[in-house]
N, C-alpha and C. Protein backbone atom coordinates (compact mmCIF):
# COMPACT_ATOMS: atom_id res chain seq x y z
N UNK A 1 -218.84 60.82 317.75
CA UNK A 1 -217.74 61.34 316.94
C UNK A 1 -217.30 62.69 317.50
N UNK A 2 -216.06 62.94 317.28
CA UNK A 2 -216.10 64.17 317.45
C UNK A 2 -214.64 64.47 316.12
N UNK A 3 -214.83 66.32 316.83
CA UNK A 3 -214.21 66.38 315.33
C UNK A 3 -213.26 67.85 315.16
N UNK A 4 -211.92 67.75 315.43
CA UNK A 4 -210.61 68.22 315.89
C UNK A 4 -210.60 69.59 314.87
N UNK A 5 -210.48 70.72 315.03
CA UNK A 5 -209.95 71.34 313.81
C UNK A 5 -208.33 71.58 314.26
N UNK A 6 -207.19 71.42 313.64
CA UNK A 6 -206.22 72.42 313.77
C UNK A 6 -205.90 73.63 313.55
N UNK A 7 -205.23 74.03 314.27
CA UNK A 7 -205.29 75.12 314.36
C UNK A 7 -204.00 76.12 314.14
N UNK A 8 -203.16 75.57 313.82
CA UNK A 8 -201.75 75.71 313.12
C UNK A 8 -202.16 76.63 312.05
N UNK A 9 -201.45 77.44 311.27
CA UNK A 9 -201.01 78.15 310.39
C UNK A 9 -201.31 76.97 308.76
N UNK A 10 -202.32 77.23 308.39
CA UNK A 10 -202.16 76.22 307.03
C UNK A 10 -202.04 76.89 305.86
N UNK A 11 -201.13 78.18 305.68
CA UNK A 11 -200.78 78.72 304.72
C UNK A 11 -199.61 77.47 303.78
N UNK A 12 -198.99 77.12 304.68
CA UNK A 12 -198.10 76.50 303.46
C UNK A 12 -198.64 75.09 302.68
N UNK A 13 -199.86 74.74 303.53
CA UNK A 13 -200.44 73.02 302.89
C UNK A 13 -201.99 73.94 301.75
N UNK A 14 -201.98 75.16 302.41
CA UNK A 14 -203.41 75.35 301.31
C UNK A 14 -204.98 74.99 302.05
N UNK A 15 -204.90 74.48 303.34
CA UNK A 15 -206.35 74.22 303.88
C UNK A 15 -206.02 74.28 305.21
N UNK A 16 -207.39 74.40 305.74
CA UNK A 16 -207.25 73.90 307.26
C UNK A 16 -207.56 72.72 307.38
N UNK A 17 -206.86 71.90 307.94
CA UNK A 17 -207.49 70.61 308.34
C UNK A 17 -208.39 69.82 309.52
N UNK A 18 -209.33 69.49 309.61
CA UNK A 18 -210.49 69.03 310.42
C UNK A 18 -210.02 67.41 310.18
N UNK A 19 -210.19 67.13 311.30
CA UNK A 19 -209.89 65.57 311.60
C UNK A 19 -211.63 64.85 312.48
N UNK A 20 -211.88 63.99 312.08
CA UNK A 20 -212.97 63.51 312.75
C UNK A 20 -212.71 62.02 312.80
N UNK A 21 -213.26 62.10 314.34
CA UNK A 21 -212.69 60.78 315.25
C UNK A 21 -214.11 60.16 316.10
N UNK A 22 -213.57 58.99 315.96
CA UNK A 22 -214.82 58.09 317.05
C UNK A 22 -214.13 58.93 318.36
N UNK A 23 -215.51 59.64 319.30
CA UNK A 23 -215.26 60.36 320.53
C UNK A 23 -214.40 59.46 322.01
N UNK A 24 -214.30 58.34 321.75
CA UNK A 24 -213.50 57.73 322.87
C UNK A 24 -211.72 57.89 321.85
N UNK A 25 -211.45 57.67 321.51
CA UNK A 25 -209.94 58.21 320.70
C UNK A 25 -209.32 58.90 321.01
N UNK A 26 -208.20 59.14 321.84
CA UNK A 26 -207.41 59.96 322.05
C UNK A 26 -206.25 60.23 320.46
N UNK A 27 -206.22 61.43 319.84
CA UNK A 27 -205.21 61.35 318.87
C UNK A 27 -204.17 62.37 319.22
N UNK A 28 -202.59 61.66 318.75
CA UNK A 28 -201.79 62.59 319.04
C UNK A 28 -202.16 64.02 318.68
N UNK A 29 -202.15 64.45 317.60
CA UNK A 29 -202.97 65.81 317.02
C UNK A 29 -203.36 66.36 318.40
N UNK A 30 -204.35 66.16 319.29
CA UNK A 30 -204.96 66.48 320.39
C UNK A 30 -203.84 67.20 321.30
N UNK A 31 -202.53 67.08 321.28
CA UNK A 31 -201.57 67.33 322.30
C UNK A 31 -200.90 69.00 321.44
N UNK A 32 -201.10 69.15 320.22
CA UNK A 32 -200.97 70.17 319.58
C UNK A 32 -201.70 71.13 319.50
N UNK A 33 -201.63 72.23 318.85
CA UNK A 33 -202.81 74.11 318.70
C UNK A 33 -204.01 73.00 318.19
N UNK A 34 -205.08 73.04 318.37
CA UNK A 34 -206.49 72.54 317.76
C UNK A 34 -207.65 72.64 318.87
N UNK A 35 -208.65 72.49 318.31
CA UNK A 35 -210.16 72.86 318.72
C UNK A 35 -210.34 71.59 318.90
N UNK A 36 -211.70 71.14 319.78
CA UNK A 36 -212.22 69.64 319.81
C UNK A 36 -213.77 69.90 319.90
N UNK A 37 -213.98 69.47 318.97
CA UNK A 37 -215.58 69.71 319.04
C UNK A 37 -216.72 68.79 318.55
N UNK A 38 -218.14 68.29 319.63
CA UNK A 38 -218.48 67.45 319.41
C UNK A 38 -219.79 67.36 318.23
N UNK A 39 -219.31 68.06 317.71
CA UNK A 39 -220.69 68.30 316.83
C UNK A 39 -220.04 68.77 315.47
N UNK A 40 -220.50 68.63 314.18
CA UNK A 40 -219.79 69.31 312.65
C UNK A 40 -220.54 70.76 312.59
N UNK A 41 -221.11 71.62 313.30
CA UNK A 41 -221.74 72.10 312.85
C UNK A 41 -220.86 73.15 313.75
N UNK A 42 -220.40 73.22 314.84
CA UNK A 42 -219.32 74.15 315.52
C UNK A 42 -218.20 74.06 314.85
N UNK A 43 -217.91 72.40 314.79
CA UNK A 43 -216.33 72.26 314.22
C UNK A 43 -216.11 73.33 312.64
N UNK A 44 -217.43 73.61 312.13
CA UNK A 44 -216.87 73.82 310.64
C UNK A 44 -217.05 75.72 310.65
N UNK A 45 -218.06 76.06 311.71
CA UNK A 45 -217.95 77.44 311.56
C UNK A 45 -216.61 77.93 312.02
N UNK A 46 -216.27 77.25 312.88
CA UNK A 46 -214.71 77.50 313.19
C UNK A 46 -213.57 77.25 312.39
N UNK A 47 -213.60 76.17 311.46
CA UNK A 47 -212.88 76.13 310.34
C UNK A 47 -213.01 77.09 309.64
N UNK A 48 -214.06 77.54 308.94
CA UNK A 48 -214.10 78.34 308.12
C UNK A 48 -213.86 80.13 308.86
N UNK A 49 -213.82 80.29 309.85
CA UNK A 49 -213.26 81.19 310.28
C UNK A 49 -211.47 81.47 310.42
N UNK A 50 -211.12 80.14 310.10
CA UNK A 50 -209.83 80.01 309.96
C UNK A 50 -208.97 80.14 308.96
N UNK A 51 -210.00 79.73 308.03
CA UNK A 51 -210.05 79.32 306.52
C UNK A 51 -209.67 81.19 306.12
N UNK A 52 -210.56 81.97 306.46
CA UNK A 52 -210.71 83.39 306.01
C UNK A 52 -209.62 84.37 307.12
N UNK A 53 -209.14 83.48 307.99
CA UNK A 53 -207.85 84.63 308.99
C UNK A 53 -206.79 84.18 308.29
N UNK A 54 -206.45 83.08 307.47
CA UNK A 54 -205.38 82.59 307.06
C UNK A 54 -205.49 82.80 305.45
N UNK A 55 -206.63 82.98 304.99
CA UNK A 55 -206.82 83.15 303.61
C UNK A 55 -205.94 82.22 302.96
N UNK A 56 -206.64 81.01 303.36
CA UNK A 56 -206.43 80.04 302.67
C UNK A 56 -207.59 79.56 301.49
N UNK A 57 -207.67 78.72 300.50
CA UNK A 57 -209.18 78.12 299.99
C UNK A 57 -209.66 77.01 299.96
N UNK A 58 -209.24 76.29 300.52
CA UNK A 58 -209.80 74.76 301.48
C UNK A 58 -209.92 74.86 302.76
N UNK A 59 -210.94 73.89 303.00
CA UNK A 59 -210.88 72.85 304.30
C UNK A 59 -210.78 71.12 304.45
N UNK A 60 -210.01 70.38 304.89
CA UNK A 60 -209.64 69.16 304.13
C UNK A 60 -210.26 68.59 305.16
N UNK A 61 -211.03 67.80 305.34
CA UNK A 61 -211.49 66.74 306.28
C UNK A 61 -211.15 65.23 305.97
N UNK A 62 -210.22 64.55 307.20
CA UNK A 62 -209.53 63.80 307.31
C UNK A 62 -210.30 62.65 308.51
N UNK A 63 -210.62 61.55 307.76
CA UNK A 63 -211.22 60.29 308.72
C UNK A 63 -210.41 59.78 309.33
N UNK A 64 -210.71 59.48 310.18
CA UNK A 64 -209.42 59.03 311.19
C UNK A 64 -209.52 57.28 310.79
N UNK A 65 -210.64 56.73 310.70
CA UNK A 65 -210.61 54.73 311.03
C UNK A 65 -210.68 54.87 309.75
N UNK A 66 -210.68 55.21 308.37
CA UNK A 66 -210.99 54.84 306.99
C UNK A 66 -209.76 55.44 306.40
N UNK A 67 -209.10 56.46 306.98
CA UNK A 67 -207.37 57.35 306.14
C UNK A 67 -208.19 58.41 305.23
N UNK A 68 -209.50 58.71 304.83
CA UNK A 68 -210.26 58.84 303.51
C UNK A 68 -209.99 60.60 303.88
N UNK A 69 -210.31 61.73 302.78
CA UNK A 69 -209.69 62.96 303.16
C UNK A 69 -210.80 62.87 301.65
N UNK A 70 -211.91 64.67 302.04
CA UNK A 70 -212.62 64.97 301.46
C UNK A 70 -211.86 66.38 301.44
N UNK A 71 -212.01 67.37 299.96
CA UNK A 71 -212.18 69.29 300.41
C UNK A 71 -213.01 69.39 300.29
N UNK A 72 -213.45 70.61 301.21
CA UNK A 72 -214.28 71.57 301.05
C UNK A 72 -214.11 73.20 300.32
């Protein structure tokens, strides 16, 4: 798996969004501002560093093969 944060400005949606993907997957997302990282445990300290430059109060994690979307 691996597991995308964007990296866009998410003041106007309210979260940052983290996308997690089976690691052979190329997703469009990938061609845009975002992080790629193969592990949740980088992907999320970096979210949440994003989370607090943007002062936002979510992080939305988005499954890529299920559509399914958890906050944090």
């Amino acid at each position: 798996m691996k597991w995308i944060v964007l990296e866009d400005n998410p003041r106007d949606v309210g979260y940052v969004p983290v996308i997690i993907a089976p690691a052979d997957k190329k997703l469009q997302v990938e061609q845009g501002a975002c992080s790629v990282f193969q592990n949740s445990e980088l992907a999320m300290d970096h979210a949440r560093q994003l989370r607090e430059r943007f002062r936002v109060p979510q992080i939305k994690l988005f499954y890529s093969e299920d559509l399914h979307a958890s906050l944090i």
